[in-house]
C-alpha atoms as a PDB file:
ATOM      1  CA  UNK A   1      -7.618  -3.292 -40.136  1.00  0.00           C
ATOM      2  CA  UNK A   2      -9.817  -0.588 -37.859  1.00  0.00           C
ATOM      3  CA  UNK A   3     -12.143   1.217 -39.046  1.00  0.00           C
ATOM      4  CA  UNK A   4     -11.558   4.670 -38.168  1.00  0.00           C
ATOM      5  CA  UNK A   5     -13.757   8.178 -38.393  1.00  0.00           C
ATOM      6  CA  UNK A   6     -13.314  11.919 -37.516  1.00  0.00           C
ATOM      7  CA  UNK A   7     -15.415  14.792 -37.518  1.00  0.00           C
ATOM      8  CA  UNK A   8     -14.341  18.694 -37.141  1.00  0.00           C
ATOM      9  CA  UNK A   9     -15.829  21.060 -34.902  1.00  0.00           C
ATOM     10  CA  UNK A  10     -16.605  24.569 -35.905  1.00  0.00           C
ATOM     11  CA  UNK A  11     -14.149  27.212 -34.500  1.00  0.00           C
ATOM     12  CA  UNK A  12     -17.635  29.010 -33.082  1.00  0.00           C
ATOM     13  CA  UNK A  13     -18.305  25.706 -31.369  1.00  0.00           C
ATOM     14  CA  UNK A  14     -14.909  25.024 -30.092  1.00  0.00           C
ATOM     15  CA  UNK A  15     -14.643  26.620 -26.674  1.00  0.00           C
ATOM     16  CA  UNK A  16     -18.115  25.128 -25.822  1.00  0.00           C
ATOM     17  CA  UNK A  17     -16.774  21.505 -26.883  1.00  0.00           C
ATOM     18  CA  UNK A  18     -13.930  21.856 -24.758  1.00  0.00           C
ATOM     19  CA  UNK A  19     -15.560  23.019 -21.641  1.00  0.00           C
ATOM     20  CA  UNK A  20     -18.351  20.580 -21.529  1.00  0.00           C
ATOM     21  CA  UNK A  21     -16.634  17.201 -23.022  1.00  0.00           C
ATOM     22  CA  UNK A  22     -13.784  15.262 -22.541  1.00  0.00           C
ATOM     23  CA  UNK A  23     -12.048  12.276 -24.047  1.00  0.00           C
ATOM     24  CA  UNK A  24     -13.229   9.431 -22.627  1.00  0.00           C
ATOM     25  CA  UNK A  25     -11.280   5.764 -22.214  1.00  0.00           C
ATOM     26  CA  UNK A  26      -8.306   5.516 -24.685  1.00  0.00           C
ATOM     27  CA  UNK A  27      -7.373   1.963 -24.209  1.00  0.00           C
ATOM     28  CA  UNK A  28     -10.233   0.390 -24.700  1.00  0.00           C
ATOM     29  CA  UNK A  29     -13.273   2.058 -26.570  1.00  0.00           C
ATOM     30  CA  UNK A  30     -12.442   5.613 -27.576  1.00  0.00           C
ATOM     31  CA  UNK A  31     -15.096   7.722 -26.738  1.00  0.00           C
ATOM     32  CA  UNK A  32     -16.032  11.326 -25.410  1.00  0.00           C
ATOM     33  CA  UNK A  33     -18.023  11.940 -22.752  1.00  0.00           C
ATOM     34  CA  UNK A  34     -19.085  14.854 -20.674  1.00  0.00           C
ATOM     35  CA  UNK A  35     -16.620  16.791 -18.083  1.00  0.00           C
ATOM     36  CA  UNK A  36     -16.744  15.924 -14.787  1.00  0.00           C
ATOM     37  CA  UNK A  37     -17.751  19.344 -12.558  1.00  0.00           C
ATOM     38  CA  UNK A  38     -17.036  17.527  -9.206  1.00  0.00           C
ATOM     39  CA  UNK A  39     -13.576  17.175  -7.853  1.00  0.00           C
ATOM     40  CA  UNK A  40     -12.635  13.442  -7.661  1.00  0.00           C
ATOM     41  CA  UNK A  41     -11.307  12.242  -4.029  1.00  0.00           C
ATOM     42  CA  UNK A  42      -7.764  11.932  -5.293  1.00  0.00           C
ATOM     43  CA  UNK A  43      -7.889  15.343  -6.747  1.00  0.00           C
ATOM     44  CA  UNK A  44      -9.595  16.924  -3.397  1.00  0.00           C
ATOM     45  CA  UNK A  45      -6.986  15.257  -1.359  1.00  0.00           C
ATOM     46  CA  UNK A  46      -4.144  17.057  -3.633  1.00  0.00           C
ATOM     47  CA  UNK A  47      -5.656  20.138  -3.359  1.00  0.00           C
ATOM     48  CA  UNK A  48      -6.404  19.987   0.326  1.00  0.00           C
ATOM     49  CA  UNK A  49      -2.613  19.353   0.965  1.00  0.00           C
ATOM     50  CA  UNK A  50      -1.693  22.237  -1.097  1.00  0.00           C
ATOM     51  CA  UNK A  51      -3.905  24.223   0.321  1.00  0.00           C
ATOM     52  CA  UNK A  52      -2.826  23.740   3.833  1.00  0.00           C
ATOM     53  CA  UNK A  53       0.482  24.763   3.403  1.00  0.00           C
ATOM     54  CA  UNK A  54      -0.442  28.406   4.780  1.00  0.00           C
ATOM     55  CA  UNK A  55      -1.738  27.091   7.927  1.00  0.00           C
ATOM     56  CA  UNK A  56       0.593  24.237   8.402  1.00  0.00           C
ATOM     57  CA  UNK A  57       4.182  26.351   7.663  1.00  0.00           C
ATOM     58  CA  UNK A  58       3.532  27.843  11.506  1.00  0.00           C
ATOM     59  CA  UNK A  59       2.635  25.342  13.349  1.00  0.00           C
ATOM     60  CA  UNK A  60       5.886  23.515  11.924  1.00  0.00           C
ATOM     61  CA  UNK A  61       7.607  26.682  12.770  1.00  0.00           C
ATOM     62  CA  UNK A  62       5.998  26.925  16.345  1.00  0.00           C
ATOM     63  CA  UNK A  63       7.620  23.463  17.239  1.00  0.00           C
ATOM     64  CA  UNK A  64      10.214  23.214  19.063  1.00  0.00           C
ATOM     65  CA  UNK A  65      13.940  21.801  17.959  1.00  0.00           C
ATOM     66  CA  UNK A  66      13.325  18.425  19.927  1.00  0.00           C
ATOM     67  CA  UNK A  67       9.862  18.033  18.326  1.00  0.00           C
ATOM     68  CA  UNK A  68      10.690  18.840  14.852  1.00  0.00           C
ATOM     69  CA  UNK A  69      14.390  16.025  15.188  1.00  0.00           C
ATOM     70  CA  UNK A  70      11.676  13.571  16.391  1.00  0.00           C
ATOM     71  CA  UNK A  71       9.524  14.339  13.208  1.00  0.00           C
ATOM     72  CA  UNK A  72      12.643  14.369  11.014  1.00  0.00           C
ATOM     73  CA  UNK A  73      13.714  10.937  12.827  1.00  0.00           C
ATOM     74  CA  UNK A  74      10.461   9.800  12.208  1.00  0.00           C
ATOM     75  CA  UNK A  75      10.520  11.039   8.649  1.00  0.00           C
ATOM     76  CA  UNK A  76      13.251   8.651   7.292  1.00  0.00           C
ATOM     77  CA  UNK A  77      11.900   5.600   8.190  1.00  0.00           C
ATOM     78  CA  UNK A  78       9.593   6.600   5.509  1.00  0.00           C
ATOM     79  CA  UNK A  79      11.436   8.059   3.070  1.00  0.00           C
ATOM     80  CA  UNK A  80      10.067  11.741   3.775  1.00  0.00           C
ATOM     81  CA  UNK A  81      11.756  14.692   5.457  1.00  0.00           C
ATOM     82  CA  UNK A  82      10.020  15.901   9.010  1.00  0.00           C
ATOM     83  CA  UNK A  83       8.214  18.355   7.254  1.00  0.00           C
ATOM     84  CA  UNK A  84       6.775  16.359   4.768  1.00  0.00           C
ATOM     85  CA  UNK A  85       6.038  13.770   6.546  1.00  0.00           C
ATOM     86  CA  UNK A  86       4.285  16.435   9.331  1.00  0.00           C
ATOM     87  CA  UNK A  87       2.055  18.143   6.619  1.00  0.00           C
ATOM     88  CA  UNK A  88       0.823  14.657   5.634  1.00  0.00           C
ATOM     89  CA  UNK A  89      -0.171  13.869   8.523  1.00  0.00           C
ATOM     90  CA  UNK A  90      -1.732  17.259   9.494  1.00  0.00           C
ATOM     91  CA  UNK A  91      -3.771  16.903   6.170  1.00  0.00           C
ATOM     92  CA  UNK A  92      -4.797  13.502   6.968  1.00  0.00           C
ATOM     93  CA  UNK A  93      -6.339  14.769  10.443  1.00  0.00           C
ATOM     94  CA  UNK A  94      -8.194  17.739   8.892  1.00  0.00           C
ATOM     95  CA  UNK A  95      -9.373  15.933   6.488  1.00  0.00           C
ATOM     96  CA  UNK A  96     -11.207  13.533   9.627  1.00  0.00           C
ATOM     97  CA  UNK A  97     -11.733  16.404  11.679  1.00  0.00           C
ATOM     98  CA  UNK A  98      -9.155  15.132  14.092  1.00  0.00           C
ATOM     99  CA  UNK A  99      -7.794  18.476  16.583  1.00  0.00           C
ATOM    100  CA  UNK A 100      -4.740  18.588  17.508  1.00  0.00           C
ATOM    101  CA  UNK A 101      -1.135  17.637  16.056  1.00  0.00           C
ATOM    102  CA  UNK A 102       0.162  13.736  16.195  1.00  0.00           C
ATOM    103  CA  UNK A 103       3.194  13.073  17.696  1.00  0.00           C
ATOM    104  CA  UNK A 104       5.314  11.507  15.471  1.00  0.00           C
ATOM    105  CA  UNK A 105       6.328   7.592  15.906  1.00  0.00           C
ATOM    106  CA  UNK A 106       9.196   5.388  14.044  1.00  0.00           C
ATOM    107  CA  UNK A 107       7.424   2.081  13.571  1.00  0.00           C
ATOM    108  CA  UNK A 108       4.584   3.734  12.236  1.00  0.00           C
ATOM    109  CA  UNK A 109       3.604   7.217   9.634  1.00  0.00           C
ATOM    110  CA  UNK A 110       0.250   8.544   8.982  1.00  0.00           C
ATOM    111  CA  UNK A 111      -1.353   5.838   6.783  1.00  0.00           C
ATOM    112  CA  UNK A 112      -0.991   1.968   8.084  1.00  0.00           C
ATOM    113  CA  UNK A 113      -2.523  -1.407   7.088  1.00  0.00           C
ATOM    114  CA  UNK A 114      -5.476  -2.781   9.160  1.00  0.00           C
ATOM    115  CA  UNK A 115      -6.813  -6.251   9.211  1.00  0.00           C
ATOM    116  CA  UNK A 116     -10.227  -6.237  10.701  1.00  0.00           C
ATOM    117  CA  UNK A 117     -12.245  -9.866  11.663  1.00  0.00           C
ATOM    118  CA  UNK A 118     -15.942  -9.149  12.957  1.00  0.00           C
ATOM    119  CA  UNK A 119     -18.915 -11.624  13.333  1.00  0.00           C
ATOM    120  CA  UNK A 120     -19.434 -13.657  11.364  1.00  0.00           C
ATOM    121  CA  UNK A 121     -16.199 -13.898  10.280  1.00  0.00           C
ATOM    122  CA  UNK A 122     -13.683 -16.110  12.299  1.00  0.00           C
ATOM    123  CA  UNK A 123     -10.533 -14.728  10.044  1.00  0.00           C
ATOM    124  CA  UNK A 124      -8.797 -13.275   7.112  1.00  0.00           C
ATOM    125  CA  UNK A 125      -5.974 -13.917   4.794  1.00  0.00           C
ATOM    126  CA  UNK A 126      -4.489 -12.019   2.476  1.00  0.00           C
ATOM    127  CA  UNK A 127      -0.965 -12.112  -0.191  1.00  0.00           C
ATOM    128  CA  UNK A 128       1.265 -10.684  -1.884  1.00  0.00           C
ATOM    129  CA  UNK A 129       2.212 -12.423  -4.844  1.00  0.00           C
ATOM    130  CA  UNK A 130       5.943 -12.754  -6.075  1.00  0.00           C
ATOM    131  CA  UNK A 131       6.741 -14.608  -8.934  1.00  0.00           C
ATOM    132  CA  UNK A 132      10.106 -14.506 -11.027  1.00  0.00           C
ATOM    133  CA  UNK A 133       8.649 -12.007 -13.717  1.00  0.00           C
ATOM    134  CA  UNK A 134       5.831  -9.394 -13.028  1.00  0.00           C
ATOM    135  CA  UNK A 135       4.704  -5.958 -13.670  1.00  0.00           C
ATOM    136  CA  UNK A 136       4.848  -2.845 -11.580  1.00  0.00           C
ATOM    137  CA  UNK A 137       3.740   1.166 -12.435  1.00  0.00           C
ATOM    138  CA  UNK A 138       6.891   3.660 -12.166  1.00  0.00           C
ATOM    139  CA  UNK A 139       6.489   6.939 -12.610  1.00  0.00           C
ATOM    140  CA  UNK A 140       7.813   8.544 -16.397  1.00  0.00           C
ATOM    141  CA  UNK A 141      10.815  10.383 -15.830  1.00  0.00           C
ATOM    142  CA  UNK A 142      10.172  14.228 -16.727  1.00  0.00           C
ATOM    143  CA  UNK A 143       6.203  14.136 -16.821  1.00  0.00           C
ATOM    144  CA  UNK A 144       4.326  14.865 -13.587  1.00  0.00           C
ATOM    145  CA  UNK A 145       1.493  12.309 -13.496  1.00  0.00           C
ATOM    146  CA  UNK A 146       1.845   9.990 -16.199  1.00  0.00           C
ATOM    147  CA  UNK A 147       3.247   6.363 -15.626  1.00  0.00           C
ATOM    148  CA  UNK A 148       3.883   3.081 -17.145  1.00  0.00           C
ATOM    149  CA  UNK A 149       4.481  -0.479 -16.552  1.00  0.00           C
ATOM    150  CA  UNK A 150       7.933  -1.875 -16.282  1.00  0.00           C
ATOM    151  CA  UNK A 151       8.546  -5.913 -16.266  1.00  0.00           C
ATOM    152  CA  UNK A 152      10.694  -6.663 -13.246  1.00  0.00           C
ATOM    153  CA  UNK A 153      12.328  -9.416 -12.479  1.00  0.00           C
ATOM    154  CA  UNK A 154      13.291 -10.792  -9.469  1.00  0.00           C
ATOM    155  CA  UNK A 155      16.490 -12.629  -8.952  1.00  0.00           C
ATOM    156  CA  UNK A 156      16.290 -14.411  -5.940  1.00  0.00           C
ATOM    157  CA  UNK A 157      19.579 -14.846  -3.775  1.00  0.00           C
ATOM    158  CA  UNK A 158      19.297 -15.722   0.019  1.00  0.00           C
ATOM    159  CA  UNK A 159      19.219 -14.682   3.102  1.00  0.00           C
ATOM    160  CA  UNK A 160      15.399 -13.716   2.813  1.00  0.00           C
ATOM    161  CA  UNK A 161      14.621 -11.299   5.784  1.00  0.00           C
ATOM    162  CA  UNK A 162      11.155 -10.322   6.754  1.00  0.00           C
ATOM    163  CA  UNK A 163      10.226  -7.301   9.141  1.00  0.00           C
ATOM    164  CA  UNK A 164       7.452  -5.392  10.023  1.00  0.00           C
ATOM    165  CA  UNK A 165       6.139  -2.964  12.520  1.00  0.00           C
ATOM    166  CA  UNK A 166       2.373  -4.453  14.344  1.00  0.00           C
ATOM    167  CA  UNK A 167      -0.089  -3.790  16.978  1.00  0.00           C
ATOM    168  CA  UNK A 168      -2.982  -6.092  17.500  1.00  0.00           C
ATOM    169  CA  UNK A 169      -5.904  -6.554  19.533  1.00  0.00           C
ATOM    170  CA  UNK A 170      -7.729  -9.824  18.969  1.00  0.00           C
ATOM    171  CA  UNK A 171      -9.603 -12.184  21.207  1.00  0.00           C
ATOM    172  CA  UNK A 172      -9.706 -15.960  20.122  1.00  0.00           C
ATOM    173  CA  UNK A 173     -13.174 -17.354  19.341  1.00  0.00           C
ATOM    174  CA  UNK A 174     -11.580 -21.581  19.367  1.00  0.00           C
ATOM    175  CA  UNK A 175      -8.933 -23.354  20.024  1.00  0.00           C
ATOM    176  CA  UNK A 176      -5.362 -22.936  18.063  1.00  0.00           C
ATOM    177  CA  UNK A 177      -6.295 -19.310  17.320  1.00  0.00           C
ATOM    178  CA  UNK A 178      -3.003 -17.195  15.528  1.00  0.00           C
ATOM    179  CA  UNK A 179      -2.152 -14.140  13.801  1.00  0.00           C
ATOM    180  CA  UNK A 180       1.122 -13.967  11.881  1.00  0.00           C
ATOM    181  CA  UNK A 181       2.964 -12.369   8.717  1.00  0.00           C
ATOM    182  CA  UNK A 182       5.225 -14.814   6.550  1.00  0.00           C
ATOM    183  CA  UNK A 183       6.165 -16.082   3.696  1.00  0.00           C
ATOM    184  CA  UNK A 184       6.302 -19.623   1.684  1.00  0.00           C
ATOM    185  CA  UNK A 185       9.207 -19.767  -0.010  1.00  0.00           C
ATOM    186  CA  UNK A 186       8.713 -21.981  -3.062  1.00  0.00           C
ATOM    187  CA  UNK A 187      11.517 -24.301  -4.130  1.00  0.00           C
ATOM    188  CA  UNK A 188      12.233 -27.326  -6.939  1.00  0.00           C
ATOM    189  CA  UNK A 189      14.401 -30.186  -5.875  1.00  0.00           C
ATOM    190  CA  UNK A 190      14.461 -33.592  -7.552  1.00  0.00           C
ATOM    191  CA  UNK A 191      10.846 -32.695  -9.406  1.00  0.00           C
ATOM    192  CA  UNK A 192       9.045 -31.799  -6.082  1.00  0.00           C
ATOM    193  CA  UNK A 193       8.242 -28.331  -5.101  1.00  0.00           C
ATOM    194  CA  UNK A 194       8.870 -27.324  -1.608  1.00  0.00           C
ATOM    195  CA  UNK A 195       7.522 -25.149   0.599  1.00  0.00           C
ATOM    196  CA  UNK A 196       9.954 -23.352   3.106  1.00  0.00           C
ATOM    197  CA  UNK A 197       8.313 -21.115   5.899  1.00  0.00           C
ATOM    198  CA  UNK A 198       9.500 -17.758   7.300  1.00  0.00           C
ATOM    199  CA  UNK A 199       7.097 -16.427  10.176  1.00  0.00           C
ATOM    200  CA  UNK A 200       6.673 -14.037  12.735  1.00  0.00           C
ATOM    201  CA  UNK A 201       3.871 -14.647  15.128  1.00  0.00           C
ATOM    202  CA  UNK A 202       1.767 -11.576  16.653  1.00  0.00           C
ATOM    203  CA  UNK A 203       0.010 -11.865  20.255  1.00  0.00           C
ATOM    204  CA  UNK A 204      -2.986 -11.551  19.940  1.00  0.00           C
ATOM    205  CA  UNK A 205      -2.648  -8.744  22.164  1.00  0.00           C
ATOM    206  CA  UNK A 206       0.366  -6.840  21.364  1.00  0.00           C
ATOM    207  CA  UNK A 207       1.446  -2.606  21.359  1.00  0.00           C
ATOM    208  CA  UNK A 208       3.394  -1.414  18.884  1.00  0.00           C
ATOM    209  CA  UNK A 209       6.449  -3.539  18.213  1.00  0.00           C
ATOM    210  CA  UNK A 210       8.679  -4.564  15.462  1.00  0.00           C
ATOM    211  CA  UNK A 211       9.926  -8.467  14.776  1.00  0.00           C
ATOM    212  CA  UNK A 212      12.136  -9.476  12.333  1.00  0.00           C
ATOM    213  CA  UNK A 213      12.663 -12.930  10.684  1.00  0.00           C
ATOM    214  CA  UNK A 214      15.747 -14.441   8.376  1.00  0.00           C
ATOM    215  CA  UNK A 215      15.757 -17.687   6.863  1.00  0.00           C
ATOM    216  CA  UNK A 216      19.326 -18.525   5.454  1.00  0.00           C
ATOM    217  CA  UNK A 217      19.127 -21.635   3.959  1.00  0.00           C
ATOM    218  CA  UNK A 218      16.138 -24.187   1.525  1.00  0.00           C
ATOM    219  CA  UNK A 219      16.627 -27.202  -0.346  1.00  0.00           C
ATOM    220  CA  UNK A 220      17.041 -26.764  -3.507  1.00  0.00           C
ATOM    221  CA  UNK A 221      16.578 -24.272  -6.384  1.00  0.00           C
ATOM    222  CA  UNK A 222      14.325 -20.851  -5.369  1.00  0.00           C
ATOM    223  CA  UNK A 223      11.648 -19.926  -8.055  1.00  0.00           C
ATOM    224  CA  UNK A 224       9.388 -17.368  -6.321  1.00  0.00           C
ATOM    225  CA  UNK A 225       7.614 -17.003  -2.957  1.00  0.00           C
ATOM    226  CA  UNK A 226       4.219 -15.411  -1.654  1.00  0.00           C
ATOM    227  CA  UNK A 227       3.842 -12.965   1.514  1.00  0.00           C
ATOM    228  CA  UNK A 228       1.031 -13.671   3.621  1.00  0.00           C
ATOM    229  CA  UNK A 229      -0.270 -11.600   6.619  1.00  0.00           C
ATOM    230  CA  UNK A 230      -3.409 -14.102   8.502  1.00  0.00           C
ATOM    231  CA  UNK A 231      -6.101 -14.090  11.363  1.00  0.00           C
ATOM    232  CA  UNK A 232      -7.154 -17.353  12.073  1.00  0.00           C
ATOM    233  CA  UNK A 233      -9.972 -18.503  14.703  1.00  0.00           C
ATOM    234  CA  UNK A 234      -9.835 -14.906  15.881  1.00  0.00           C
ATOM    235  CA  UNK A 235     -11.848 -11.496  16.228  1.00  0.00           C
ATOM    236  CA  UNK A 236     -10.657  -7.849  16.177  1.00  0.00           C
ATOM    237  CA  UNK A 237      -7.903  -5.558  14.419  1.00  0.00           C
ATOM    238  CA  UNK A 238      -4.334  -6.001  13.548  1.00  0.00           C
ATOM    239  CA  UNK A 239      -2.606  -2.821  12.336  1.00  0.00           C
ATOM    240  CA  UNK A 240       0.918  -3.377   9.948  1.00  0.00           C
ATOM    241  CA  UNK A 241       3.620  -0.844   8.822  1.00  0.00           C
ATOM    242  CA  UNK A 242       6.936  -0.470   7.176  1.00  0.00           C
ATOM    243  CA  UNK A 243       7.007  -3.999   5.816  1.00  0.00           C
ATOM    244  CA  UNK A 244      10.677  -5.429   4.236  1.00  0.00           C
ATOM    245  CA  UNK A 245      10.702  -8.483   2.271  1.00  0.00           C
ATOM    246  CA  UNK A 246      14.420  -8.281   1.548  1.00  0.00           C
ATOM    247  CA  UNK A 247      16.693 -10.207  -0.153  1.00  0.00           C
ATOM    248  CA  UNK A 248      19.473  -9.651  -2.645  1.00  0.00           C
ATOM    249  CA  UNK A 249      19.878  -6.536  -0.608  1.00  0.00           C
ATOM    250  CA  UNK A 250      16.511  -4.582  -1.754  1.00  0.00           C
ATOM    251  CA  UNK A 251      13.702  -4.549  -0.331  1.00  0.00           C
ATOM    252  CA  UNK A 252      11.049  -6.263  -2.457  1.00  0.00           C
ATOM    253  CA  UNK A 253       8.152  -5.141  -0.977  1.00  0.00           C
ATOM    254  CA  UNK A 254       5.089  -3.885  -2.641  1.00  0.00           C
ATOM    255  CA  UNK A 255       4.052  -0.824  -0.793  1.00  0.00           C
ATOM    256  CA  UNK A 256       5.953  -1.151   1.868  1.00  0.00           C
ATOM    257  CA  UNK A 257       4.728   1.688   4.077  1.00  0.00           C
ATOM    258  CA  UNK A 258       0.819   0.385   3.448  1.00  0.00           C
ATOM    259  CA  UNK A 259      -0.173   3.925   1.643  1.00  0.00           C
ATOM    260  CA  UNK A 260      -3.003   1.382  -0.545  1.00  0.00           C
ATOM    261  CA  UNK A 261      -2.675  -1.987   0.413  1.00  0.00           C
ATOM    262  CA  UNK A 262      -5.977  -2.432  -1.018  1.00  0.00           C
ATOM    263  CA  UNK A 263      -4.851  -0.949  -4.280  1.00  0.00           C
ATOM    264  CA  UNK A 264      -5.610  -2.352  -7.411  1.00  0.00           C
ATOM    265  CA  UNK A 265      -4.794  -1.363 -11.541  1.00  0.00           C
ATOM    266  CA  UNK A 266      -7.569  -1.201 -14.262  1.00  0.00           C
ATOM    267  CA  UNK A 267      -7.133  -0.662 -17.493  1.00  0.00           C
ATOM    268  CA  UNK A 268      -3.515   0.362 -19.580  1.00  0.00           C
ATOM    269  CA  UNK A 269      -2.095  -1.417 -16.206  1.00  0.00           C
ATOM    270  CA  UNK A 270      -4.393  -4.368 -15.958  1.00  0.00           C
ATOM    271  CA  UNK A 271      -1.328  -6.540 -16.247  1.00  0.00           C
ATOM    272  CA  UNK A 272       0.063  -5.245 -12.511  1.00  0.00           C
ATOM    273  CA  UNK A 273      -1.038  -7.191  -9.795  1.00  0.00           C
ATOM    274  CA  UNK A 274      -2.368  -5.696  -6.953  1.00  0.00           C
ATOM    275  CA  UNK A 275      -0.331  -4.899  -3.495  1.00  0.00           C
ATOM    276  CA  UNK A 276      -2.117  -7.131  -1.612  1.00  0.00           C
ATOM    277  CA  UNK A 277      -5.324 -10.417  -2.593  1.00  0.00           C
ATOM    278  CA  UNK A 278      -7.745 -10.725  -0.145  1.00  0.00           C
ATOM    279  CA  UNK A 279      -7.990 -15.037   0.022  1.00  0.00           C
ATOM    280  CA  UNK A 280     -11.389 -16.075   0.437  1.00  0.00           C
ATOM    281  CA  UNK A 281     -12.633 -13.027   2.258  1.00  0.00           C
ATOM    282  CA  UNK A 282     -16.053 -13.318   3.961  1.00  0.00           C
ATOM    283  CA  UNK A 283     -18.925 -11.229   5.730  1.00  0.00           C
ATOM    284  CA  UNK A 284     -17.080  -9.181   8.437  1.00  0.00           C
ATOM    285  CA  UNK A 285     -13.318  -9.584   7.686  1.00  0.00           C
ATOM    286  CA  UNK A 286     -11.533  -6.095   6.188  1.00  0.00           C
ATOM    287  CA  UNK A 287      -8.201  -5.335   4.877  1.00  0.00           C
ATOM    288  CA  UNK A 288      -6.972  -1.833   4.041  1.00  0.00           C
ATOM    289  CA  UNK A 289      -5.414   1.540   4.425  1.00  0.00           C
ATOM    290  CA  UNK A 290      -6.165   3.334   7.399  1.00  0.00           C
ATOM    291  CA  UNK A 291      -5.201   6.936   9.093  1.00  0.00           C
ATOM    292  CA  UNK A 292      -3.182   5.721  12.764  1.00  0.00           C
ATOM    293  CA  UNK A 293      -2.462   8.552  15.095  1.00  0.00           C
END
């Protein structure tokens, strides 16, 4: 059994307590440690979107109807109305000093994922991992912030369909240079486990485009797959947006719109994978969220 201890605090020491500590990590060493004055990135970035609803309400308002359709257009591809999706992307370029409004874009919104190969890297790989069973973080219904895990399970029933939206500029450094997004499809048949590919293969120089992919049939019986999005043998950036990995008509994509593809989970939600696994990432290679526009 635990052993466990308390100790009161004076009423006259109260107020004092509670401005200058705080409770420190609950699942895994209880302790309390001292308040934080500074604002923490994800905080400032809250803030700074609240506060520039003042400024940002007339410049919305000083658009005109074909500008704000295109943003509402624009909007549903990721899930957002046109103003929502316009004050996220105004805070995102005050936040870089960036003048100036965007104009909004349908394969892309605000935030995209970018692959970057430098010297002396000659590539970069990285997955998305989806087994039968694993965890995810939803939000709790009725609370604000808080969240939990939830087991999911994924029941796999074909066609598999894979889309994305991509730009890429990348120069080959050898011979049978590629860039590509797909997935190996893992299946059992007779005691062997097969591998069944699904691509789509980038230019290396390509503007922003969308591709698509189905695969309708494999041999025998599915039992997960992995998403992959690769550089090999070449140099420079590849930029990725409103991914779909559907099948069993959902789309089972982790962060599809690439908000945190770099995002991982510590702690209470150490048992949920993260969006995307860098494979064997070296000096110069990169993989994560950036601000596009």
């Amino acid at each position: 059994m635990a052993k466990t201890s308390f100790q009161d605090i004076p009423a006259e020491f109260l107020k004092d307590y509670k401005y200058s500590l705080q409770s420190g990590d609950r699942f895994q060493f209880a302790r309390v440690r001292v308040t934080n004055r500074f604002v923490s990135r994800d905080k400032k970035k809250g803030l700074t979107l609240r506060s520039l609803i003042p400024i940002a309400a007339p410049l919305w308002q000083a658009l005109t109807d074909g500008q704000r359709n295109s943003w509402n257009v624009a909007g549903a591809f990721s899930g957002a109305t046109g103003w929502k999706l316009f004050l996220r992307d105004y805070s995102f370029r005050v936040k870089n000093n960036i003048p100036g409004l965007a104009t909004p874009n349908n394969l892309y919104q605000v935030e995209v994922g970018k692959l970057s190969v430098a010297a002396p890297a000659t590539g970069i790989k990285i997955a998305q991992f989806h087994p039968q069973t694993y965890y995810v973080t939803r939000k709790v219904r009725g609370s604000r912030e808080m969240r939990e895990a939830v087991l999911i399970t994924e029941n796999f029933d074909l066609p598999l369909t894979i889309k994305l939206s991509y730009k890429t500029n990348l120069t080959s450094i050898s011979a049978g240079s590629f860039a590509r997004f797909y997935c190996i499809l893992y299946s059992h048949y007779q005691g062997r486990v097969i591998e069944n590919i699904l691509k789509i293969d980038f230019p290396l120089i390509q503007d922003w485009t969308t591709s698509t992919a189905t695969l309708i049939k494999v041999i025998g019986v599915m039992r997960g797959y992995t998403a992959f999005v690769e550089i090999f043998n070449a140099r420079g950036d590849v930029f990725f947006d409103n991914v779909e990995i559907t099948h069993s008509s959902q789309n089972w994509c982790r962060d599809p719109l690439c908000n945190d593809i770099d995002q991982s989970f510590t702690k209470a939600f150490a048992q949920v994978p993260k969006n995307w696994v860098a494979l064997g990432i070296t000096e110069g290679a990169f993989f994560g969220s950036v601000y596009y526009n």
